[in-house]
Protein backbone atom coordinates (compact mmCIF):
# COMPACT_ATOMS: atom_id res chain seq x y z
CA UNK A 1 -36.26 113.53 120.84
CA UNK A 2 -36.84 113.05 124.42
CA UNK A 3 -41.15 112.66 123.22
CA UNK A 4 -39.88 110.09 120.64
CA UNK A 5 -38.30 107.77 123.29
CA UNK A 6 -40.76 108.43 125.93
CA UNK A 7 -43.48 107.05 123.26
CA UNK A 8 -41.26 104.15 122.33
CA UNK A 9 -40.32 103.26 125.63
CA UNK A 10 -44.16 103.05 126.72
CA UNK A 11 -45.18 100.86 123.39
CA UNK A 12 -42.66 98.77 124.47
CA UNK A 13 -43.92 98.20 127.81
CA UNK A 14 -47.67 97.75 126.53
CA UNK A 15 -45.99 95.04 123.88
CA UNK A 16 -44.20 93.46 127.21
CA UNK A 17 -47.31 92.90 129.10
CA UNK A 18 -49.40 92.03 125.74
CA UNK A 19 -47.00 89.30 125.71
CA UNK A 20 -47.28 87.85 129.28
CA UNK A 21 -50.81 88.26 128.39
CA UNK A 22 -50.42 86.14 125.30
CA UNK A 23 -48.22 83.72 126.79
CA UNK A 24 -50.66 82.97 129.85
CA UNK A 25 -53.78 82.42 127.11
CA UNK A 26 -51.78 80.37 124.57
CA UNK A 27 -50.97 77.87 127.06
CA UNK A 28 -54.26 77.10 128.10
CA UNK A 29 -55.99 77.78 124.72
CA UNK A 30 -54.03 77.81 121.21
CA UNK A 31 -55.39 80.43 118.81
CA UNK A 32 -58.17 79.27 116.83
CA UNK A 33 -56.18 79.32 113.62
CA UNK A 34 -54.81 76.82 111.18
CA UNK A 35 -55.36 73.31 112.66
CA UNK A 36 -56.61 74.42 116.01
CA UNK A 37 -59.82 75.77 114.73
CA UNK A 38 -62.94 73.98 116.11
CA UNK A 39 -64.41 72.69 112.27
CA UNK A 40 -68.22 73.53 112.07
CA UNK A 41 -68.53 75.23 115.34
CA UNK A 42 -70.84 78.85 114.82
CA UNK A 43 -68.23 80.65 116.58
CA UNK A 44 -66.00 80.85 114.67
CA UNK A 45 -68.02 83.47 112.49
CA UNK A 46 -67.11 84.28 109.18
CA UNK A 47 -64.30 82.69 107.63
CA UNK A 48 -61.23 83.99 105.70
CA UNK A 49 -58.91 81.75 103.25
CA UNK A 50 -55.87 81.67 103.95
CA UNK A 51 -54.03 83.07 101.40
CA UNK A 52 -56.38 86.07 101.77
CA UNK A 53 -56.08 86.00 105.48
CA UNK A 54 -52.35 86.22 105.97
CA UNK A 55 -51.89 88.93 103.22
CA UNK A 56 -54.76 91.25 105.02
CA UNK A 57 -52.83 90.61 108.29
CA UNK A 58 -49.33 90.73 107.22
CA UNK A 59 -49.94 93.89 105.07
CA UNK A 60 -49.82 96.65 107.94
CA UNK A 61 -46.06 95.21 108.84
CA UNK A 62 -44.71 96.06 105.60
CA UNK A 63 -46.53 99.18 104.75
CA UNK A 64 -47.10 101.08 107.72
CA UNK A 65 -42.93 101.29 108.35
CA UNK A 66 -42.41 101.64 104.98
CA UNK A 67 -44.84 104.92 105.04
CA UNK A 68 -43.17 105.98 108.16
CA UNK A 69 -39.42 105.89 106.85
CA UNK A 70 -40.48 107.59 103.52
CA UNK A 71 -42.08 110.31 104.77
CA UNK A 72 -39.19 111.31 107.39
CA UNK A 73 -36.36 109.89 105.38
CA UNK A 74 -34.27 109.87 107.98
CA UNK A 75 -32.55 106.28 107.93
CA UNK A 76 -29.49 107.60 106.61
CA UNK A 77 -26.95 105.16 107.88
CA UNK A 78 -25.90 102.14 106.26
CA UNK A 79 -26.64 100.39 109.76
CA UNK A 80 -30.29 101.73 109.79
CA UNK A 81 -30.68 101.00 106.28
CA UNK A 82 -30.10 97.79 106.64
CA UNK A 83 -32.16 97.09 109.63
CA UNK A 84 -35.20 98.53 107.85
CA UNK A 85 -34.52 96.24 105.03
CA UNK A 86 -34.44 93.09 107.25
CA UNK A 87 -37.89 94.25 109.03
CA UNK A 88 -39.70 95.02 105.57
CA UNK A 89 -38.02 91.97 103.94
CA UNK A 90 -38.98 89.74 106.22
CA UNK A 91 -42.68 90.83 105.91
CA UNK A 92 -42.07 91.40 102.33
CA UNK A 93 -41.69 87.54 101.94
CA UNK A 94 -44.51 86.77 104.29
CA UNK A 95 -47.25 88.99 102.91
CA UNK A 96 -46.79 88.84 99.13
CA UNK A 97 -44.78 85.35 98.59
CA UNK A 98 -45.75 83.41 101.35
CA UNK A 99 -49.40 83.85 101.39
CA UNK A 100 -49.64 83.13 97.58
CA UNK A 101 -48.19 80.06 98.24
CA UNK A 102 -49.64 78.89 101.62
CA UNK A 103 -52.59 75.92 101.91
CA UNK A 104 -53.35 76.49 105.19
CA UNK A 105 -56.91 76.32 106.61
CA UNK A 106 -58.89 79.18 106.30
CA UNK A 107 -58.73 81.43 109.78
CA UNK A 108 -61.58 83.44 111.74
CA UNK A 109 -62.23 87.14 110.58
CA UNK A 110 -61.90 87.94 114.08
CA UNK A 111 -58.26 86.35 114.34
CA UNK A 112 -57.16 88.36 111.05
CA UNK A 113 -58.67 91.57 112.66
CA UNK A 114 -56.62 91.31 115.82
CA UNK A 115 -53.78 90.28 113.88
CA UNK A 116 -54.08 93.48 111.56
CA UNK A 117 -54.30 95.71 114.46
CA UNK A 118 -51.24 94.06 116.29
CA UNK A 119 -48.96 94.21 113.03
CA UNK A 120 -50.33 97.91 112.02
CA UNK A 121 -49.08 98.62 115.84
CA UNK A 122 -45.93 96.89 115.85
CA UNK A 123 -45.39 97.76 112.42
CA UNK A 124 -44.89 101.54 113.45
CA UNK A 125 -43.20 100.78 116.66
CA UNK A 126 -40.74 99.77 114.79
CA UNK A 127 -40.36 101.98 111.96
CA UNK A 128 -40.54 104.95 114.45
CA UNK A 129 -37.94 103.51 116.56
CA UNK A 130 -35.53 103.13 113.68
CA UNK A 131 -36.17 106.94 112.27
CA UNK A 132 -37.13 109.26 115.29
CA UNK A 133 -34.92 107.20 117.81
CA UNK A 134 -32.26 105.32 117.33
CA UNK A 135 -28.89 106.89 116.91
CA UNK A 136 -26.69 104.24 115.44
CA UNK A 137 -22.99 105.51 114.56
CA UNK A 138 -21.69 105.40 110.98
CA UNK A 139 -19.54 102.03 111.40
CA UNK A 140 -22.88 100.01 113.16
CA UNK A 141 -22.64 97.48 110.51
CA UNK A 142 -19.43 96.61 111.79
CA UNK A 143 -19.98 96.90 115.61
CA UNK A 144 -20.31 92.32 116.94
CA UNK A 145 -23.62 93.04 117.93
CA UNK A 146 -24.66 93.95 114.38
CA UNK A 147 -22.91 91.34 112.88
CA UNK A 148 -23.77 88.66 115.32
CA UNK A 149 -27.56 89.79 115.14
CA UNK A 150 -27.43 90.20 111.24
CA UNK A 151 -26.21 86.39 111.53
CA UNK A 152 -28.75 85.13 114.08
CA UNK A 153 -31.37 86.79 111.76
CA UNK A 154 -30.69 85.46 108.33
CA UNK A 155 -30.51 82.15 110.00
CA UNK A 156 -33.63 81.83 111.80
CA UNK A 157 -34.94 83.60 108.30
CA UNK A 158 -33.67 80.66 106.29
CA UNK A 159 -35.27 78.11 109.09
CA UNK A 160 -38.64 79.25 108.57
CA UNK A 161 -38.81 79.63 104.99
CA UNK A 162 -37.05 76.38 104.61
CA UNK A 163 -40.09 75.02 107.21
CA UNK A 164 -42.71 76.41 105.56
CA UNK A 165 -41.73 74.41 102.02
CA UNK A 166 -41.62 71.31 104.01
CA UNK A 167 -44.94 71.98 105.27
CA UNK A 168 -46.54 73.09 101.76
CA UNK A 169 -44.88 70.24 100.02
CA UNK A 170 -46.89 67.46 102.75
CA UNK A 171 -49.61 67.24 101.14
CA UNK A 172 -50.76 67.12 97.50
CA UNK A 173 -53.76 70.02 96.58
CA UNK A 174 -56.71 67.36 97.10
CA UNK A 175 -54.73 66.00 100.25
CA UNK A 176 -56.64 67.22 103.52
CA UNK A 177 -55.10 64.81 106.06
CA UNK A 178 -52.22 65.85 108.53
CA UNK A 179 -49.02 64.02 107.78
CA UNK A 180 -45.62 64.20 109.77
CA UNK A 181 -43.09 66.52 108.42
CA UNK A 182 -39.61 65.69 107.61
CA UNK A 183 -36.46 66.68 106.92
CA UNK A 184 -34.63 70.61 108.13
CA UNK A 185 -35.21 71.21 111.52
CA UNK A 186 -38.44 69.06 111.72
CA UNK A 187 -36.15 66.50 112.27
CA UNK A 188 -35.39 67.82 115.76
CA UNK A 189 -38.76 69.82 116.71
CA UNK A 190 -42.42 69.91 116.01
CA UNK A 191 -42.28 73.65 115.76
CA UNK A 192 -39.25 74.20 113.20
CA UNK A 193 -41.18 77.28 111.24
CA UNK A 194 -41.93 78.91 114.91
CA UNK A 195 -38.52 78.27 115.99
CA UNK A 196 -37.09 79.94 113.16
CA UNK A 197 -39.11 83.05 113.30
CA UNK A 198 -37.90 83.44 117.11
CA UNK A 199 -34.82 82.77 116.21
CA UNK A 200 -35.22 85.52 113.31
CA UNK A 201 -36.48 88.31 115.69
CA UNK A 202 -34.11 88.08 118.20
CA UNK A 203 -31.10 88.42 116.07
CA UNK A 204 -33.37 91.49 114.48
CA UNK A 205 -33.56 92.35 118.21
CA UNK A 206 -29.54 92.12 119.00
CA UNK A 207 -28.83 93.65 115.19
CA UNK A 208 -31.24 97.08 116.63
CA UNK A 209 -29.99 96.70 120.03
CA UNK A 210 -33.16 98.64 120.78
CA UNK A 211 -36.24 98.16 123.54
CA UNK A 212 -39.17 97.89 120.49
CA UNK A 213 -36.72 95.31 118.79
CA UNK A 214 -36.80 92.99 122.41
CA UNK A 215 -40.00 93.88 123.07
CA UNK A 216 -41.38 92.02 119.76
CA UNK A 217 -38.98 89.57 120.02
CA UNK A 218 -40.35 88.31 123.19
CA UNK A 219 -43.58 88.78 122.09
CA UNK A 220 -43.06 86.59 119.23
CA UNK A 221 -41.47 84.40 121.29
CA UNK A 222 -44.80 84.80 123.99
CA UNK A 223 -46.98 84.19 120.79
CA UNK A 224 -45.82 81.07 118.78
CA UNK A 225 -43.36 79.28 121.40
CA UNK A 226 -46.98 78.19 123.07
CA UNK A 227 -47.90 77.31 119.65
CA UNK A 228 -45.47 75.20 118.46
CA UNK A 229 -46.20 73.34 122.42
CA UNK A 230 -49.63 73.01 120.90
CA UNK A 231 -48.80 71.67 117.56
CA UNK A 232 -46.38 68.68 119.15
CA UNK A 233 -49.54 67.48 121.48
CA UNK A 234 -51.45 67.68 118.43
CA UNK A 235 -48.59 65.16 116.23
CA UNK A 236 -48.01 63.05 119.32
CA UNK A 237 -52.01 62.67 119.88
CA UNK A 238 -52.57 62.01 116.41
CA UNK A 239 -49.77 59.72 114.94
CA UNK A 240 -48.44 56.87 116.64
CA UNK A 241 -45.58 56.76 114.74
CA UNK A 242 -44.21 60.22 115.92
CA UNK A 243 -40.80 60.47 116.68
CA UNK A 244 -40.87 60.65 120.81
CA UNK A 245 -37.35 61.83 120.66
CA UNK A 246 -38.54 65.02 118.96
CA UNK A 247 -38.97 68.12 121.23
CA UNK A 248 -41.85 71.29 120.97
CA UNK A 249 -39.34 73.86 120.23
CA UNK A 250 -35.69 73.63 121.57
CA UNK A 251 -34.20 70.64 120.34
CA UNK A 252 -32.86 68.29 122.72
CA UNK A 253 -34.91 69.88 125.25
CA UNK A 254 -38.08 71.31 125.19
């Protein structure tokens, strides 16, 4: 047991300073996905379509903890049970729903790469976690930090699906230009679909009460907070119409 937390406890640590990492870089350059890719530059290499691209990358988070709680079949609990259904549903939705519905730009093979190794890594961090490590007593699912965290997730979960239909339902299939979205959260930030999926892992993060479960929360948050910062310079640069009272990410203040 000892060897299992030793291992999560360093994973965690790399994630930590992968996300300080991340957070310096995203600040001063977004990734090159989506609508921050450079159009007809050479190096961008080889492109992948988006619906392709985010299945390939979102495959390993589903899969890999899926393979690792089947083979030890140890999440016995109701509390762990649950938790591993939140993880794998979440990616459940995003691998085989949400790319066969996204219209996003098609990303570098290089981006999908990284992003494959990151979620195959994270992936089993968290799957091991939940079978080799944590010890969660039988009446978790009613301990507040459960419950609160169960609550926090589902709602940042409904925020960023929610987001993600505003943004499909912009533009029409022939449509290319950028519009402003409306309506949900975009009413209050730029980055409504980022701040959900923050908001998601965080309560996954209080539900698990575990190291791996902060440690990719603030990565996420590391990751796509400088996004959605990105993403309101773009709207504000581009439409002169934007709503100036609308924040990046927090509403009301960032």
């Amino acid at each position: 047991m000892q060897c299992n937390q030793d291992m999560d406890y360093y994973m965690s640590l790399c994630l930590a300073i992968i996300s300080v990492l991340f957070l310096i870089r995203q600040f001063t350059y977004p990734a090159a996905y989506g609508k921050h890719v450079a159009t007809g530059k050479k190096q961008n290499g080889f492109m992948v379509p988006a619906k392709y691209g985010w299945f390939i990358q979102e495959l390993p988070s589903f899969l890999v903890p899926v393979v690792v709680i089947l083979y030890r079949q140890q999440c016995n609990s109701l509390g762990c049970k649950m938790l591993s259904f939140m993880f794998c549903g979440h990616y459940f939705q995003r691998t085989f729903i949400y790319s066969a519905f996204t219209r996003g730009r098609p990303s570098p093979l290089r981006i999908v790469l990284m992003a494959v190794v990151f979620c195959t890594y994270n992936g089993f961090l968290q799957g091991h976690c939940l079978v080799y490590v944590a010890e969660y007593p039988k009446d978790w699912c009613m301990d507040l930090r459960f419950i609160s965290g169960v609550l926090i997730f589902c709602l940042g979960m409904g925020i960023n699906i929610h987001s993600d239909h505003i943004l499909r339902r912009l533009r029409k299939p022939s449509e290319v230009a950028y519009k402003i979205p409306q309506g949900g959260m975009f009413n209050y930030v730029s980055g409504a679909n980022f701040l959900g999926e923050i908001v998601e892992w965080f309560g996954y993060a209080i539900a698990t009460w575990s190291l791996p479960g902060f440690a990719f929360a603030f990565f996420t948050l590391c990751c796509i907070g400088p996004r959605a910062y990105h993403h309101h310079k773009f709207y504000l640069q581009s439409f002169k119409d934007y709503p100036r009272k609308r924040k990046a990410l927090i509403p009301f203040i960032f």
